[in-house]
N, C-alpha and C. Protein backbone atom coordinates (compact mmCIF):
# COMPACT_ATOMS: atom_id res chain seq x y z
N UNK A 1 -13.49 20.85 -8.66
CA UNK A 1 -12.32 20.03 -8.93
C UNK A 1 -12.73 18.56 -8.97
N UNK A 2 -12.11 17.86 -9.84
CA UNK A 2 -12.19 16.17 -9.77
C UNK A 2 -11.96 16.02 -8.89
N UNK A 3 -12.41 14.80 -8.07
CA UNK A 3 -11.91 14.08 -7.14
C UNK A 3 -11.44 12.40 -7.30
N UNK A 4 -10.54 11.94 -7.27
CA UNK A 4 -10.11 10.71 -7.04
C UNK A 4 -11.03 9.80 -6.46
N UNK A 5 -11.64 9.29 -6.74
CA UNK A 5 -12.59 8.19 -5.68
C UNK A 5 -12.58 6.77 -5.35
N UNK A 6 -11.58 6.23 -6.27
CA UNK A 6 -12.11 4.16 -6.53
C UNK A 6 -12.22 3.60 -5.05
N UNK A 7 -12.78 3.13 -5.31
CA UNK A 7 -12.73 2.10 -3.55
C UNK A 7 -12.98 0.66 -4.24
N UNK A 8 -12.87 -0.38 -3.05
CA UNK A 8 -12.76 -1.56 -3.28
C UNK A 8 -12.81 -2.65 -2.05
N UNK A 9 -13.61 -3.80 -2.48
CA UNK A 9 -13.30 -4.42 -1.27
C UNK A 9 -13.54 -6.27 -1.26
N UNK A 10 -12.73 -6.58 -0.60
CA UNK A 10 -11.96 -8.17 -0.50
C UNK A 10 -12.55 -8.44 1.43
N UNK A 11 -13.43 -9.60 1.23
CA UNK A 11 -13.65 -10.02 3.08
C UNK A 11 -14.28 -8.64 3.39
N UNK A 12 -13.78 -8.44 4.75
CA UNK A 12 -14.66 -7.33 5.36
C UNK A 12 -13.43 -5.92 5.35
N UNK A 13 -12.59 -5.94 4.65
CA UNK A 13 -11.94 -4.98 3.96
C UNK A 13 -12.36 -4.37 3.16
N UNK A 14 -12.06 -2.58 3.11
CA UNK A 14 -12.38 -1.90 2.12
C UNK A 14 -10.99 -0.92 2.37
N UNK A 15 -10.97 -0.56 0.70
CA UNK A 15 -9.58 -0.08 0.23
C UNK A 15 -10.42 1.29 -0.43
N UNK A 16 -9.56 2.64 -0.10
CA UNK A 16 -10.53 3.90 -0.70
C UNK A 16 -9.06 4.83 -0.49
N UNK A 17 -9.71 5.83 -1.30
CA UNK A 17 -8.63 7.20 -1.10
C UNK A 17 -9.22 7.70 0.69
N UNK A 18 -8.16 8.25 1.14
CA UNK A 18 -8.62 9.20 2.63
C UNK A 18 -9.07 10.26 2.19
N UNK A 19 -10.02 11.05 2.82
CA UNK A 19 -10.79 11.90 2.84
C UNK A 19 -10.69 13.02 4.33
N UNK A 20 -10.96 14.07 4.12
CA UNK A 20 -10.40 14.63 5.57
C UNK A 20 -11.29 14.47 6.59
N UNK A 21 -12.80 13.77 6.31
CA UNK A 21 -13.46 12.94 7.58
C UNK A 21 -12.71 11.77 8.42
N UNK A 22 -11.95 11.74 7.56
CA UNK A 22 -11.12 10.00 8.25
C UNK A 22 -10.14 10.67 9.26
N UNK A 23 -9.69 11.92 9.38
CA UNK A 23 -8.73 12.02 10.15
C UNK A 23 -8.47 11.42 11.71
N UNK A 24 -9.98 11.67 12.11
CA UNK A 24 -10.09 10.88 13.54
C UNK A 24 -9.34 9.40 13.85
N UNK A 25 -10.15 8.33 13.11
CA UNK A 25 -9.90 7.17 12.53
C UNK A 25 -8.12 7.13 12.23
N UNK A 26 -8.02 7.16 11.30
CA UNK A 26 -6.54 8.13 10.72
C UNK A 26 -5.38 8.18 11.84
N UNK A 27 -5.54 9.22 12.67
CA UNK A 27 -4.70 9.21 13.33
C UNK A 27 -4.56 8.01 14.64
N UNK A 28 -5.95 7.52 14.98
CA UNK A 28 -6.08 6.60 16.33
C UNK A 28 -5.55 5.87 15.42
N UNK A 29 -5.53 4.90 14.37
CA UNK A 29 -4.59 3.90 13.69
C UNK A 29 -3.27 3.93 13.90
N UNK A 30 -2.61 5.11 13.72
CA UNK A 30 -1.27 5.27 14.28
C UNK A 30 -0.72 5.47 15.16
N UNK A 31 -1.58 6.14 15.86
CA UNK A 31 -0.70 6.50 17.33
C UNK A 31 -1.12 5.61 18.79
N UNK A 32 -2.14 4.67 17.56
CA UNK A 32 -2.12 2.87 18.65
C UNK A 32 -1.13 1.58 18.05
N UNK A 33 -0.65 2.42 17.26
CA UNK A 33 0.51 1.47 17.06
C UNK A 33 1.46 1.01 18.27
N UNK A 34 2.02 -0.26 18.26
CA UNK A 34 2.81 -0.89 19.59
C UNK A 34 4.11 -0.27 18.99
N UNK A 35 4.74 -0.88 20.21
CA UNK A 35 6.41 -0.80 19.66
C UNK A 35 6.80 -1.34 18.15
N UNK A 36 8.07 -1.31 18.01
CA UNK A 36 8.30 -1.98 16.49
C UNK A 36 8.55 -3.45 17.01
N UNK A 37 8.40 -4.34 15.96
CA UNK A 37 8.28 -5.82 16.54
C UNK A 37 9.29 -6.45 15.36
N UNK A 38 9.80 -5.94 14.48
CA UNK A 38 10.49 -6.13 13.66
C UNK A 38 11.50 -5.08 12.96
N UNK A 39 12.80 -5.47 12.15
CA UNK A 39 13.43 -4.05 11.68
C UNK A 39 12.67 -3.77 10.49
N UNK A 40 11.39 -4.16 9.72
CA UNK A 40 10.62 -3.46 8.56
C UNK A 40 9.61 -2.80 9.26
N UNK A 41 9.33 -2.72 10.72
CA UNK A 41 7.87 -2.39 11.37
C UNK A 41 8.42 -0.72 12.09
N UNK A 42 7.91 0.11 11.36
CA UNK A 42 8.56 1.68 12.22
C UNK A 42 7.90 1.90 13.61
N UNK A 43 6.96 0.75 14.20
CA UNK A 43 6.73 0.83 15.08
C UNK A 43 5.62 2.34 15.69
N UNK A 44 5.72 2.79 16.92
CA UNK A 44 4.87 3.84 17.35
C UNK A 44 5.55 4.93 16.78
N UNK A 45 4.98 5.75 15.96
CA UNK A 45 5.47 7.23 15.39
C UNK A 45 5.26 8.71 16.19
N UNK A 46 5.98 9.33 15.38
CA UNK A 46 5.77 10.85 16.48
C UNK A 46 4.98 11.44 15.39
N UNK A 47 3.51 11.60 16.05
CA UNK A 47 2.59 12.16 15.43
C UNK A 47 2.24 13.35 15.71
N UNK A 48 3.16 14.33 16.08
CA UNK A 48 2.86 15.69 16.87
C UNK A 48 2.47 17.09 15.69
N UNK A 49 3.34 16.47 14.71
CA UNK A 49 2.43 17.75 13.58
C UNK A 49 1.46 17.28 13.01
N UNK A 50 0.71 16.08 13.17
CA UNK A 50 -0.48 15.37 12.48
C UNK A 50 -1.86 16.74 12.98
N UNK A 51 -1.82 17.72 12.58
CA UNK A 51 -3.06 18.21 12.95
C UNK A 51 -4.45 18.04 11.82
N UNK A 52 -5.34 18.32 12.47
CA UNK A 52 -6.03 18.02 11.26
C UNK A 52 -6.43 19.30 9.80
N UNK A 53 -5.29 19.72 10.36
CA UNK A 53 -4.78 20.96 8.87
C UNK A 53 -4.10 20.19 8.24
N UNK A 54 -3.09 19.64 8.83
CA UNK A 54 -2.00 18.97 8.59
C UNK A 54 -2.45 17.66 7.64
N UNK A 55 -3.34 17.24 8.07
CA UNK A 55 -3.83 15.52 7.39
C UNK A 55 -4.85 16.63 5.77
N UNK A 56 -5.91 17.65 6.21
CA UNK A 56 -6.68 17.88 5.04
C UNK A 56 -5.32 18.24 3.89
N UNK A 57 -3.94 18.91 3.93
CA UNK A 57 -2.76 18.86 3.04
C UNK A 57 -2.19 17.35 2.24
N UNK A 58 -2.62 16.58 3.68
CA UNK A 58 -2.30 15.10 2.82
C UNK A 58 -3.13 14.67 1.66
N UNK A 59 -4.37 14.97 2.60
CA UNK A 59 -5.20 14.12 1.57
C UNK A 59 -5.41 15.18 0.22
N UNK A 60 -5.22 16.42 0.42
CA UNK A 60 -5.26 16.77 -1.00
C UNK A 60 -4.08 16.69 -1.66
N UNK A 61 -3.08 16.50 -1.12
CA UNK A 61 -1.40 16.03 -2.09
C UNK A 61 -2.19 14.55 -3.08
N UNK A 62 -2.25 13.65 -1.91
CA UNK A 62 -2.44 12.55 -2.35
C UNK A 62 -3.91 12.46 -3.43
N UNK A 63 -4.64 13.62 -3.45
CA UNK A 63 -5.79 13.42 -4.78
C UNK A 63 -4.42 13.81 -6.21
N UNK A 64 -3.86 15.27 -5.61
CA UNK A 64 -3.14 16.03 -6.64
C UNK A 64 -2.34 14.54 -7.52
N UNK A 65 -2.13 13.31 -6.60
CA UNK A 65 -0.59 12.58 -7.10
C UNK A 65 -1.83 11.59 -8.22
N UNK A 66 -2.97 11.27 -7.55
CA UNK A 66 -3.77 10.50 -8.27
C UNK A 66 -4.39 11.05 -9.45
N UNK A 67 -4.64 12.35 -9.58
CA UNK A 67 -5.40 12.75 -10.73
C UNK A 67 -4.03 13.11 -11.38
N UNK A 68 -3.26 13.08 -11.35
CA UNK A 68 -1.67 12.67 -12.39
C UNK A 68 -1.85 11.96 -12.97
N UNK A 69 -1.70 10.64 -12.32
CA UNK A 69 -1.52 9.42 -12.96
C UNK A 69 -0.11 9.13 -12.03
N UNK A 70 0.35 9.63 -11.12
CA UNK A 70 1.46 9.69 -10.72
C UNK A 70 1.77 8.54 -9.58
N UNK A 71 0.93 8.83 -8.68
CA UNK A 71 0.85 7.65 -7.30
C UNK A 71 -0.67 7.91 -6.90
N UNK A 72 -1.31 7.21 -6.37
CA UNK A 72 -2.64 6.12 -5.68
C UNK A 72 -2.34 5.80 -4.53
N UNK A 73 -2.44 6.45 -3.14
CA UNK A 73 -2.51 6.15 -2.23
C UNK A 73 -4.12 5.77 -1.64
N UNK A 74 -4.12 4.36 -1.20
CA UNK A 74 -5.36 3.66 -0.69
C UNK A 74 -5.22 3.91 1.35
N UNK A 75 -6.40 4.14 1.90
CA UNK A 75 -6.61 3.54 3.40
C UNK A 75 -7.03 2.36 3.02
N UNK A 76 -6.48 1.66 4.32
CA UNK A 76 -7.53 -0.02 4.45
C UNK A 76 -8.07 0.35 5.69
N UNK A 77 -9.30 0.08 5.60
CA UNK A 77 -10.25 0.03 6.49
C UNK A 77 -11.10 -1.58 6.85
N UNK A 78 -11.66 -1.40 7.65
CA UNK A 78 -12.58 -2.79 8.15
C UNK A 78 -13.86 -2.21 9.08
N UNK A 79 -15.03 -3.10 8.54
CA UNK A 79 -16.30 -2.89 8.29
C UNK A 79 -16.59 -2.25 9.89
N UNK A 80 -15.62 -1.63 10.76
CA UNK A 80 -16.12 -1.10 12.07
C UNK A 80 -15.68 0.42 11.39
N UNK A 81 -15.03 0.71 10.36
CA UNK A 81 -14.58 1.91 10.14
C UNK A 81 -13.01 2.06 10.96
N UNK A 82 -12.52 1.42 11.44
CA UNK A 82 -11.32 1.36 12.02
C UNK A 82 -10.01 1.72 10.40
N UNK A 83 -9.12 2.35 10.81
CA UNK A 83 -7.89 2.32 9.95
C UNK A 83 -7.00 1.62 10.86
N UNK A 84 -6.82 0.41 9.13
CA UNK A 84 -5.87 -0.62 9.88
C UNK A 84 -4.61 -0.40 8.76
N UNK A 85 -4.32 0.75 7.64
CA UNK A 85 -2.90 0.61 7.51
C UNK A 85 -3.18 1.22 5.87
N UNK A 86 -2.01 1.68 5.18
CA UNK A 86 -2.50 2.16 4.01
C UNK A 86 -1.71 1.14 2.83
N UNK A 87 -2.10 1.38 1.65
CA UNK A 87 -1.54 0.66 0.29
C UNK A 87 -1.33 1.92 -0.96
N UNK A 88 -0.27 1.85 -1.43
CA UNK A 88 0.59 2.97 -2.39
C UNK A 88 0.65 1.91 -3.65
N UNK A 89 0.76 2.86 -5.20
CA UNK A 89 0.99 2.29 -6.19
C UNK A 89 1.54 3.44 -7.30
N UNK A 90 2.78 3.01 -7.42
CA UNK A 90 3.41 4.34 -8.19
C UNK A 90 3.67 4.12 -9.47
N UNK A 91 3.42 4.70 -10.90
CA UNK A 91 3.12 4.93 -11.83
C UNK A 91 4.55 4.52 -12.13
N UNK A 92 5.04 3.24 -12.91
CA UNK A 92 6.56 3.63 -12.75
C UNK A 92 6.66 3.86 -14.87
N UNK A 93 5.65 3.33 -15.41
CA UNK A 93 5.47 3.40 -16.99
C UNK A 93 4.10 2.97 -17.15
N UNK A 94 3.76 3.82 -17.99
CA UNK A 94 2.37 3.86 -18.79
C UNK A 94 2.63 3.23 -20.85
N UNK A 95 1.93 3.93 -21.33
CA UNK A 95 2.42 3.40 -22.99
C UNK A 95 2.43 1.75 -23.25
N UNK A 96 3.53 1.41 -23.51
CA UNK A 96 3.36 -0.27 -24.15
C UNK A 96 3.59 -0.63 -22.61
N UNK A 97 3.55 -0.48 -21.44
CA UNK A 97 4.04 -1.19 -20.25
C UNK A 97 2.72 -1.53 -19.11
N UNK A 98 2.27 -0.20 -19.21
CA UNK A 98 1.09 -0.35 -17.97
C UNK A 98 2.12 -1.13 -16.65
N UNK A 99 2.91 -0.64 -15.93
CA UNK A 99 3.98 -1.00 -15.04
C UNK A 99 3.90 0.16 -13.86
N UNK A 100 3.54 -0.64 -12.80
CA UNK A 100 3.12 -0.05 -11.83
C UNK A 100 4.07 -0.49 -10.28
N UNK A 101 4.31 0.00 -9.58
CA UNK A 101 4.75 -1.08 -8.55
C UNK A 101 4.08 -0.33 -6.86
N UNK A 102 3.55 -1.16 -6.00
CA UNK A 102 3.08 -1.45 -4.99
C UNK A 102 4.03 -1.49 -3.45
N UNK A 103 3.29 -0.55 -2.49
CA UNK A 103 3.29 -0.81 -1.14
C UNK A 103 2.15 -0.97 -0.50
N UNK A 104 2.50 -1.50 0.63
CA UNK A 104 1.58 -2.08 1.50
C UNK A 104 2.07 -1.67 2.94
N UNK A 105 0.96 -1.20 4.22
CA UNK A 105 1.70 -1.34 5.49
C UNK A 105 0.27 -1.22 5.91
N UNK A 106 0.36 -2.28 7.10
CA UNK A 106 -0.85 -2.54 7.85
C UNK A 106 -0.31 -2.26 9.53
N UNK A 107 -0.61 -1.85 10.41
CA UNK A 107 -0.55 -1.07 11.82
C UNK A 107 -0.25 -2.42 12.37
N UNK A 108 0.78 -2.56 13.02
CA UNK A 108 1.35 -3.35 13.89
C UNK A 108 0.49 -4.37 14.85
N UNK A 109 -0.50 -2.70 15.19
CA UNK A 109 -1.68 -3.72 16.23
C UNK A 109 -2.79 -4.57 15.89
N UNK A 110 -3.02 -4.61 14.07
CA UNK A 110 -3.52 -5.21 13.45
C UNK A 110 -2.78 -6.84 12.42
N UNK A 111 -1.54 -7.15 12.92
CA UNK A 111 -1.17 -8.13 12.21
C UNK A 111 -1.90 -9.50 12.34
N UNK A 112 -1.83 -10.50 11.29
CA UNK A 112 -1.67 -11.34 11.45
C UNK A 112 -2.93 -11.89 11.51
N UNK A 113 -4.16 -11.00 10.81
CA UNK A 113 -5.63 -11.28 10.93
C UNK A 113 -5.67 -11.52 9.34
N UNK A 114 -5.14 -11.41 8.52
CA UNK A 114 -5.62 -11.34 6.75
C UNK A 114 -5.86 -10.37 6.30
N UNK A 115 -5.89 -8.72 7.11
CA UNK A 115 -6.17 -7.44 6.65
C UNK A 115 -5.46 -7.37 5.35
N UNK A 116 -3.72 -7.45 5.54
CA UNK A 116 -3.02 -7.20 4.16
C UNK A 116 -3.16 -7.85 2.83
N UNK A 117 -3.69 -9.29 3.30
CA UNK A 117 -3.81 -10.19 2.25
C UNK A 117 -5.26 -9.53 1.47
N UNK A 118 -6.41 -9.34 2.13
CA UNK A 118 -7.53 -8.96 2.05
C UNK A 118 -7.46 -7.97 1.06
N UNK A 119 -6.86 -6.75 1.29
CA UNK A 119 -6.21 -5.01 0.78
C UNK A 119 -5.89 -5.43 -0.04
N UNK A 120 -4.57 -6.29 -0.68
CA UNK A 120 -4.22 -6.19 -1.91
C UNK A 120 -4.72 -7.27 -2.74
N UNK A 121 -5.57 -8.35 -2.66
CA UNK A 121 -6.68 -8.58 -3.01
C UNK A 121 -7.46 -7.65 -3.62
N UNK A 122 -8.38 -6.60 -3.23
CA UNK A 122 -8.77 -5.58 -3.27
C UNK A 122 -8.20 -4.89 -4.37
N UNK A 123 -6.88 -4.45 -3.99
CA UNK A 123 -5.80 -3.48 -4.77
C UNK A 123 -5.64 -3.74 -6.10
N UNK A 124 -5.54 -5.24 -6.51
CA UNK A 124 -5.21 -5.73 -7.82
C UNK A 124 -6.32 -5.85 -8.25
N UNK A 125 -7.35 -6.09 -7.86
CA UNK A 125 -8.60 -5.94 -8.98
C UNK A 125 -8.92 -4.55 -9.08
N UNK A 126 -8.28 -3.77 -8.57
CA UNK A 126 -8.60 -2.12 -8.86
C UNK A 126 -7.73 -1.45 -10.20
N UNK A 127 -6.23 -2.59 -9.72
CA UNK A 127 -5.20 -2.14 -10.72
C UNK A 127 -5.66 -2.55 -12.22
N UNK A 128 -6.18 -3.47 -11.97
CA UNK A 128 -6.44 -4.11 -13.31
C UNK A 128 -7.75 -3.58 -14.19
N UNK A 129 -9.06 -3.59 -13.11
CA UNK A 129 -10.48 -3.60 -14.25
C UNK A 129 -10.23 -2.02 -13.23
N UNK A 130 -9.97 -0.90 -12.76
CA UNK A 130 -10.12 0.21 -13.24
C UNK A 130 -8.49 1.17 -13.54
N UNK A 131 -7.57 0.39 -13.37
CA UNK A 131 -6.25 1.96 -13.23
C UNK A 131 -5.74 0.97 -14.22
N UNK A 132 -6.30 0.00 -15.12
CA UNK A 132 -5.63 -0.50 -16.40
C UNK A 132 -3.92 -0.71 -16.53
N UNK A 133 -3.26 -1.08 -15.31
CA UNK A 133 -1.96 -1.51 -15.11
C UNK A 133 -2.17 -2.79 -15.49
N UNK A 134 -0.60 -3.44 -16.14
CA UNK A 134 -0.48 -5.50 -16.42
C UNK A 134 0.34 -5.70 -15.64
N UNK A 135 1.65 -4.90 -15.53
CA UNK A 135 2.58 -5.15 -14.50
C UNK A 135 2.62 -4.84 -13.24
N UNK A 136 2.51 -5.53 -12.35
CA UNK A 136 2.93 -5.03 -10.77
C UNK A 136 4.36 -5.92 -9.95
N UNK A 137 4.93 -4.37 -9.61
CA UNK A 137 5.83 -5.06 -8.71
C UNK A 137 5.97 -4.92 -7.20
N UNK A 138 6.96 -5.45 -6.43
CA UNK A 138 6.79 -4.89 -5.38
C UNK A 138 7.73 -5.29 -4.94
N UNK A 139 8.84 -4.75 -4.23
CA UNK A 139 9.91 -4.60 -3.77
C UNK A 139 10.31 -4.44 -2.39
N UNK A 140 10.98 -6.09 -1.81
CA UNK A 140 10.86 -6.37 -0.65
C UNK A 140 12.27 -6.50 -0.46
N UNK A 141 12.43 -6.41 1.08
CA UNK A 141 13.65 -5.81 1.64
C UNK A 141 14.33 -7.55 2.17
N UNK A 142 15.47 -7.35 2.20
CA UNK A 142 16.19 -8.62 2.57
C UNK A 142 15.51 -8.98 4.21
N UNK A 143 14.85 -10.32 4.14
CA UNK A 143 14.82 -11.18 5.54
C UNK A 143 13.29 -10.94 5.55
N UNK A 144 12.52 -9.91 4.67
CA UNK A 144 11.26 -9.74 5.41
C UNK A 144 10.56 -10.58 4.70
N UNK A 145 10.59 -11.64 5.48
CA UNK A 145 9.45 -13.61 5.41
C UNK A 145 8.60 -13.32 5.49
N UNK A 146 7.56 -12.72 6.08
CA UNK A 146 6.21 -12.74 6.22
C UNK A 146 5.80 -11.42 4.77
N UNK A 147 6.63 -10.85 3.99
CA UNK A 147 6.06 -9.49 3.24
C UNK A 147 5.84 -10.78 2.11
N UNK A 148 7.55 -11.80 1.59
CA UNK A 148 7.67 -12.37 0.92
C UNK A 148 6.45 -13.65 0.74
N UNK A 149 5.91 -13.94 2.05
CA UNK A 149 5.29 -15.27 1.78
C UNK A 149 4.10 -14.36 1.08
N UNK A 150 3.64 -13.34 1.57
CA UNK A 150 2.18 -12.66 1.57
C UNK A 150 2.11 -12.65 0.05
N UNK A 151 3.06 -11.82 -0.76
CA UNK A 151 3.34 -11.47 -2.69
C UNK A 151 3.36 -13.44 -2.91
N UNK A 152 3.93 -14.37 -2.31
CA UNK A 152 3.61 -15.72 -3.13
C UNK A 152 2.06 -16.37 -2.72
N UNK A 153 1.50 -15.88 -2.05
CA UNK A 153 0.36 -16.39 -1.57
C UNK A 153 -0.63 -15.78 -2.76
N UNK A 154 -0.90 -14.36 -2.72
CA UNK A 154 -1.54 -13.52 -3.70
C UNK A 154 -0.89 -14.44 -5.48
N UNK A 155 0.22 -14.83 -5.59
CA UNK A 155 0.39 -15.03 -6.94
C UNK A 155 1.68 -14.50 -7.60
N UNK A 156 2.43 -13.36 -6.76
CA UNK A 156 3.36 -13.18 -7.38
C UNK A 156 4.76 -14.11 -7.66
N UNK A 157 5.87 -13.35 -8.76
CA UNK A 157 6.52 -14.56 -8.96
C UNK A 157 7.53 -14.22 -8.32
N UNK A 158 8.71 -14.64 -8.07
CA UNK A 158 9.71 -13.98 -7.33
C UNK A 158 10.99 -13.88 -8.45
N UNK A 159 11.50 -12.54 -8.89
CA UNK A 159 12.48 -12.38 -9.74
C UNK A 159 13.73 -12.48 -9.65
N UNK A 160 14.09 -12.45 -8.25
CA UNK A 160 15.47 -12.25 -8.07
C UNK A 160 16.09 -10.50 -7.16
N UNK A 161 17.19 -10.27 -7.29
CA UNK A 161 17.51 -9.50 -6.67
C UNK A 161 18.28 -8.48 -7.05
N UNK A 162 17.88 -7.33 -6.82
CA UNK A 162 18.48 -6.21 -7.28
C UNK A 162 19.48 -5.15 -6.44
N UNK A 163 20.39 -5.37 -6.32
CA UNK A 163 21.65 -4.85 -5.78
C UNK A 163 21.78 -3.72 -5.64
N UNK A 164 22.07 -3.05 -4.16
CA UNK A 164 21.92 -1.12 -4.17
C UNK A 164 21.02 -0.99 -4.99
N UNK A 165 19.98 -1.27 -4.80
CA UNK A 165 18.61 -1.11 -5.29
C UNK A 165 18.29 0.53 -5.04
N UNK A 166 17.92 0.35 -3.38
CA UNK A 166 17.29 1.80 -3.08
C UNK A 166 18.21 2.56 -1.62
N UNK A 167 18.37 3.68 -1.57
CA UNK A 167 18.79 4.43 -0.08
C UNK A 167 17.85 4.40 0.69
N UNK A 168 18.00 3.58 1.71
CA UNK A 168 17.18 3.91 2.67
C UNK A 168 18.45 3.63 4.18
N UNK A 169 17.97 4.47 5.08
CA UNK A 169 18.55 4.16 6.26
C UNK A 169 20.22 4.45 6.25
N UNK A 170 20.57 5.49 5.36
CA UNK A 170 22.28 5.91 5.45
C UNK A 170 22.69 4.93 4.52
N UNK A 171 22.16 3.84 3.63
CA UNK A 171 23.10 2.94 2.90
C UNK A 171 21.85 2.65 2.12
N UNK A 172 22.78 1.86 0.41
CA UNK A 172 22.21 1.47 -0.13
C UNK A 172 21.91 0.26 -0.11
N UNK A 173 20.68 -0.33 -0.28
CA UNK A 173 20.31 -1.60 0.00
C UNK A 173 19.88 -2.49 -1.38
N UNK A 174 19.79 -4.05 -1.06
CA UNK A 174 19.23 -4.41 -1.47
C UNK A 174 17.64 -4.89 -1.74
N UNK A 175 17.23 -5.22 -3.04
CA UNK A 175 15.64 -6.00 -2.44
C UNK A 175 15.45 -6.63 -3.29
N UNK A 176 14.77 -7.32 -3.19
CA UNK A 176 14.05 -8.54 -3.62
C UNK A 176 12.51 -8.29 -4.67
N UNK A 177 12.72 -8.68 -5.71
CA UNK A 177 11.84 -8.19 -6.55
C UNK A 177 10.88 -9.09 -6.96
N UNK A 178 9.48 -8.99 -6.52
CA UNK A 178 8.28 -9.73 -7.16
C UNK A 178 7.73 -9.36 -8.05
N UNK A 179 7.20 -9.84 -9.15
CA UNK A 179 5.84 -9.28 -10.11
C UNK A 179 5.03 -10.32 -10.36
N UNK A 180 3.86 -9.30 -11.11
CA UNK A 180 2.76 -10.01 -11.22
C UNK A 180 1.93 -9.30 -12.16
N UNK A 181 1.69 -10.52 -13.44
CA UNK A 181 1.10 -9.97 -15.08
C UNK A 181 -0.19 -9.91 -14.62
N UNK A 182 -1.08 -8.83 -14.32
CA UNK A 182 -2.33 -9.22 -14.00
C UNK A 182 -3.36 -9.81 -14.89
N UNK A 183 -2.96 -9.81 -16.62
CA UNK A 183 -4.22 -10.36 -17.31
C UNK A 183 -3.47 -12.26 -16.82
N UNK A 184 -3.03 -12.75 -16.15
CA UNK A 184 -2.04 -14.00 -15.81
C UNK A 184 -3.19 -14.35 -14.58
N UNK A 185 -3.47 -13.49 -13.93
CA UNK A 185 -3.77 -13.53 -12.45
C UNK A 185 -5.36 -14.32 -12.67
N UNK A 186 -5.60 -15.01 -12.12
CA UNK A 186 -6.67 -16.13 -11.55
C UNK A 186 -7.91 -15.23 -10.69
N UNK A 187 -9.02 -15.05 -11.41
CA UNK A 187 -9.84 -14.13 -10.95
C UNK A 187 -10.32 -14.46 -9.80
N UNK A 188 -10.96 -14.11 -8.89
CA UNK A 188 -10.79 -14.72 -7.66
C UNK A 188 -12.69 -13.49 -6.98
C-alpha cells in the first residue's frame, strides 16, 4: 500500500504524518496536558480507549483521508521527539480553486514557546511546493486573540465574519474567517 509521508520543518519543529511508533510520544502529549486555561483549550482529555490498537486505527484512517486527497493530518514534534500538538488541512476544492482550509492545536503544556507559529510555517510551505493548494483558510472562533494574532503574524488577511457558521457545543456559532493566497505569501 502507498503510504502518505511529507514531513517538514520550520526552527526546531518538524511537521509529519503519525505513524504507529509515535504512539508512546502520542499519547504522553495528551494526557500531560494541564487543565483548560481557556474556553478554545479542551484542556486534560479522557484518554481511556487510546490503546495502542486504538491509535494504529488512527493512523491508518488518517493515511486512508490523505491518499484521498480528502484531509492531511500533521504531528508537530520538536527535535527531543516530544509531541507537542497536531495540524489538519481539509480539501475543501480542488480544480480552478486549490482551496484548502487549516487547523492547528498545540498541548496546553507547550504554549507560548513559537511551536504553533513554527508548524504552520512548516505547513504552508508543504501546502504550497508539495499538496499544490493557493487558498488557505482558517476559521477562528469569536474572542480567540492569541489564534487571531498567530494567522496575522504568519500573513493572513482577515475577511470578516461568517454567521452560524459551524455547530459546535449545542449551538450554532460564529467565526471569523482568515485567508491566505499562497503564490502572495513572502518566502521565508
Amino acid at each position: 500500500m502507498t503510504r502518505f509521508d511529507l514531513s517538514a520543518q520550520s526552527g526546531e519543529i518538524t511537521i509529519r504524518p503519525l505513524s504507529a511508533a509515535d504512539y508512546e510520544v502520542w499519547f504522553t502529549g495528551f494526557e500531560n496536558r494541564g487543565p483548560s486555561q481557556n474556553p478554545y483549550d479542551d484542556g486534560k482529555m479522557d484518554m481511556s480507549i487510546c490503546s495502542p490498537e486504538w491509535f494504529e486505527g488512527l493512523v491508518a484512517k488518517h493515511q486512508e483521508f490523505a491518499l484521498a486527497d480528502k484531509q492531511y493530518i500533521f504531528g508537530v514534534f520538536n527535535e527531543s521527539g516530544e509531541h507537542l500538538g497536531m495540524l489538519d488541512v481539509v480539501t475543501l476544492e480542488r480544480g480552478s480553486f486549490q482551496w484548502c482550509e487549516i487547523g492547528y492545536l498545540i498541548h496546553n503544556q507547550f504554549w507560548r514557546r513559537g511551536y504553533a507559529y513554527h508548524a504552520l510555517q512548516a505547513l504552508l510551505k508543504l501546502l504550497d511546493t508539495e499538496l499544490n493548494f493557493h487558498r488557505v483558510e482558517a476559521h477562528v472562533s469569536d474572542g480567540n486573540e492569541p489564534s487571531m494574532g498567530l494567522l496575522k503574524k504568519l500573513g493572513f488577511t482577515y475577511e470578516g465574519v461568517r454567521k452560524n457558521f459551524i455547530y459546535e457545543g449545542d449551538a450554532w456559532v460564529d467565526k471569523h474567517i482568515y485567508s491566505l493566497n499562497l503564490n502572495e505569501r513572502e518566502p521565508n
